[in-house]
Protein backbone atom coordinates (compact mmCIF):
# COMPACT_ATOMS: atom_id res chain seq x y z
CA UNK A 1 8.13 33.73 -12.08
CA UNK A 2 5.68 34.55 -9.36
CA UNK A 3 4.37 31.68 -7.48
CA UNK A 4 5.47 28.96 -9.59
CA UNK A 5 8.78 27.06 -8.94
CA UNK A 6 11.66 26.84 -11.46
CA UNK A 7 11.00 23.06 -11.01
CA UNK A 8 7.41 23.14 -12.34
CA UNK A 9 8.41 24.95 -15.18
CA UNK A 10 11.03 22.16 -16.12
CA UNK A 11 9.23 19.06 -15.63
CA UNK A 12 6.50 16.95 -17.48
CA UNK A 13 4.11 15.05 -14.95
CA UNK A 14 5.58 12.37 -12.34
CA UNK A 15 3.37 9.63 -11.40
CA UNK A 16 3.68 8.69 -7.69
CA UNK A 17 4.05 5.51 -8.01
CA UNK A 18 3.74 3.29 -11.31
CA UNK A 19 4.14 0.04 -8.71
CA UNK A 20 0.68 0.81 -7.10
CA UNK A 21 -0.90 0.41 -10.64
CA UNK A 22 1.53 -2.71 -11.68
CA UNK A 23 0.39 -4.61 -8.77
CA UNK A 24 -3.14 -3.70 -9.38
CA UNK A 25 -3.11 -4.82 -13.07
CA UNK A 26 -0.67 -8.16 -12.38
CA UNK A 27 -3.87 -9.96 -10.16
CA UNK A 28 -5.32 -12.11 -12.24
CA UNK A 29 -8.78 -11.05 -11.71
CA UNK A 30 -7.55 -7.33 -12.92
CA UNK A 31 -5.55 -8.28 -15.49
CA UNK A 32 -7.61 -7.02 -18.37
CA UNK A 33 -6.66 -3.41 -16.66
CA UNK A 34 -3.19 -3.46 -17.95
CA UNK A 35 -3.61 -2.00 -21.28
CA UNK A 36 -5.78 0.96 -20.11
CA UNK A 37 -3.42 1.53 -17.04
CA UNK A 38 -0.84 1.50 -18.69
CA UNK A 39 -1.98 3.44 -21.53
CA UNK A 40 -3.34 6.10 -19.41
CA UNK A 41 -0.03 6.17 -17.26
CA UNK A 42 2.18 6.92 -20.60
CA UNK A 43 -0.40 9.89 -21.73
CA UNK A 44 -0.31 11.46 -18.08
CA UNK A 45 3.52 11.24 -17.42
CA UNK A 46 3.61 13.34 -21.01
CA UNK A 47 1.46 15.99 -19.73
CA UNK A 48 2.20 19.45 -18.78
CA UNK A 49 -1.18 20.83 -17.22
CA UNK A 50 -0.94 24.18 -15.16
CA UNK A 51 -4.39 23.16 -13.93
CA UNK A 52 -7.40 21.22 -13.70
CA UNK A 53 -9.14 22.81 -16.82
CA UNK A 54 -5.82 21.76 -19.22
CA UNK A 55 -6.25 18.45 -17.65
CA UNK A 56 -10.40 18.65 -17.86
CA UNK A 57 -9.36 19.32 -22.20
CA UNK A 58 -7.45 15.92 -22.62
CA UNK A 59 -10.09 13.78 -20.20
CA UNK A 60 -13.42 15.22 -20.66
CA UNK A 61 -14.85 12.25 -18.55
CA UNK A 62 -12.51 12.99 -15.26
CA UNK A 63 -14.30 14.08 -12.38
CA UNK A 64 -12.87 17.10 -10.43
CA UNK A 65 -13.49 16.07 -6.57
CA UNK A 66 -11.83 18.79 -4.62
CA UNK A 67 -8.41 19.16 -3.14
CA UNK A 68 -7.04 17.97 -6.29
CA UNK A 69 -8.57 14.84 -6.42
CA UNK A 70 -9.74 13.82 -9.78
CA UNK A 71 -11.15 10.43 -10.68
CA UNK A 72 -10.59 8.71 -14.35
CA UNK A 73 -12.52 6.13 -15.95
CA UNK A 74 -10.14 2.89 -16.85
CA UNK A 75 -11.34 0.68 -19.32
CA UNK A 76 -14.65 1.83 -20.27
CA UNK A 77 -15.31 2.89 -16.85
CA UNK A 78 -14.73 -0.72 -15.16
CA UNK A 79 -12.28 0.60 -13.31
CA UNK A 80 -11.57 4.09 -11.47
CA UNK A 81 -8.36 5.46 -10.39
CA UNK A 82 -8.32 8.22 -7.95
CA UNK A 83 -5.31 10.48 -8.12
CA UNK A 84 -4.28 14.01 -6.12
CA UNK A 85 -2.74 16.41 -9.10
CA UNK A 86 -0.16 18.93 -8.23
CA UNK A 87 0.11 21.63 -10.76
CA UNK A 88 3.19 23.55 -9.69
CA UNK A 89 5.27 20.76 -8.78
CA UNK A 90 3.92 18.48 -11.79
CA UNK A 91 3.28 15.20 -9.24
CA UNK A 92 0.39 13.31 -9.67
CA UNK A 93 0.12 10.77 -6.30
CA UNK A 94 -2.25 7.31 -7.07
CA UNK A 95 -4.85 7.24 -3.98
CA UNK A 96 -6.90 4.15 -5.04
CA UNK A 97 -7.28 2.14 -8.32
CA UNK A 98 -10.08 -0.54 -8.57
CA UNK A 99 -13.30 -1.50 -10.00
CA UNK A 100 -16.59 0.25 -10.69
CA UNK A 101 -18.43 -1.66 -7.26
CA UNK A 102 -14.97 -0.98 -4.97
CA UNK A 103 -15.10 2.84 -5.87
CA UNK A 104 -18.60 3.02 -4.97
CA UNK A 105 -17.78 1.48 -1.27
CA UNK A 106 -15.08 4.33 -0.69
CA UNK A 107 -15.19 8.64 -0.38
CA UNK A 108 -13.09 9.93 -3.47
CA UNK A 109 -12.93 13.22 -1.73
CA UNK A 110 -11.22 11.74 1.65
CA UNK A 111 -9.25 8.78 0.13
């Protein structure tokens, strides 16, 4: 199996942690996030990407950022979620959801 774990052959994508993205989408003011959130955590947890370009295939419009950060548009791009992908251990870890205006205030690379 060379450097890949028995693990990461046997698993489908974890998210790290669904409650950071239900207690984004249950503010009021976010609300109208929940579809797309949730949507886009259902297609990811499904997944089975050895890398970024199997991942870069399904979400054309994700930005690779480096050190396995990739950003994804939410809802037309209102909203951006930062994540850090693991390949081998199939983990994806949530680093920062919110909107457009918030992203621009932060460093996706550093987050």
């Amino acid at each position: 199996m060379g450097n890949k774990s028995l693990f990461s052959y046997l698993c489908k994508m974890r998210v790290i942690a669904f409650r950071t993205l239900r207690e984004f989408f249950e503010q009021p003011e976010y609300a109208d996030s929940e579809i797309s959130l949730r949507a886009w955590y259902h297609d990811v947890k499904t997944a089975e990407w050895k890398n970024s370009n199997e991942l870069k295939r399904r979400y054309k419009s994700a930005s690779l950022v480096g050190d396995g950060r990739v950003v994804f548009n939410i809802r037309g791009n209102e909203y951006r979620l930062i994540v850090v992908i693991d390949y081998e251990y199939q983990m994806i870890f949530i680093r920062f959801i919110g909107t457009h205006k918030q992203y621009d205030n932060i460093n996706a690379k550093t987050i």
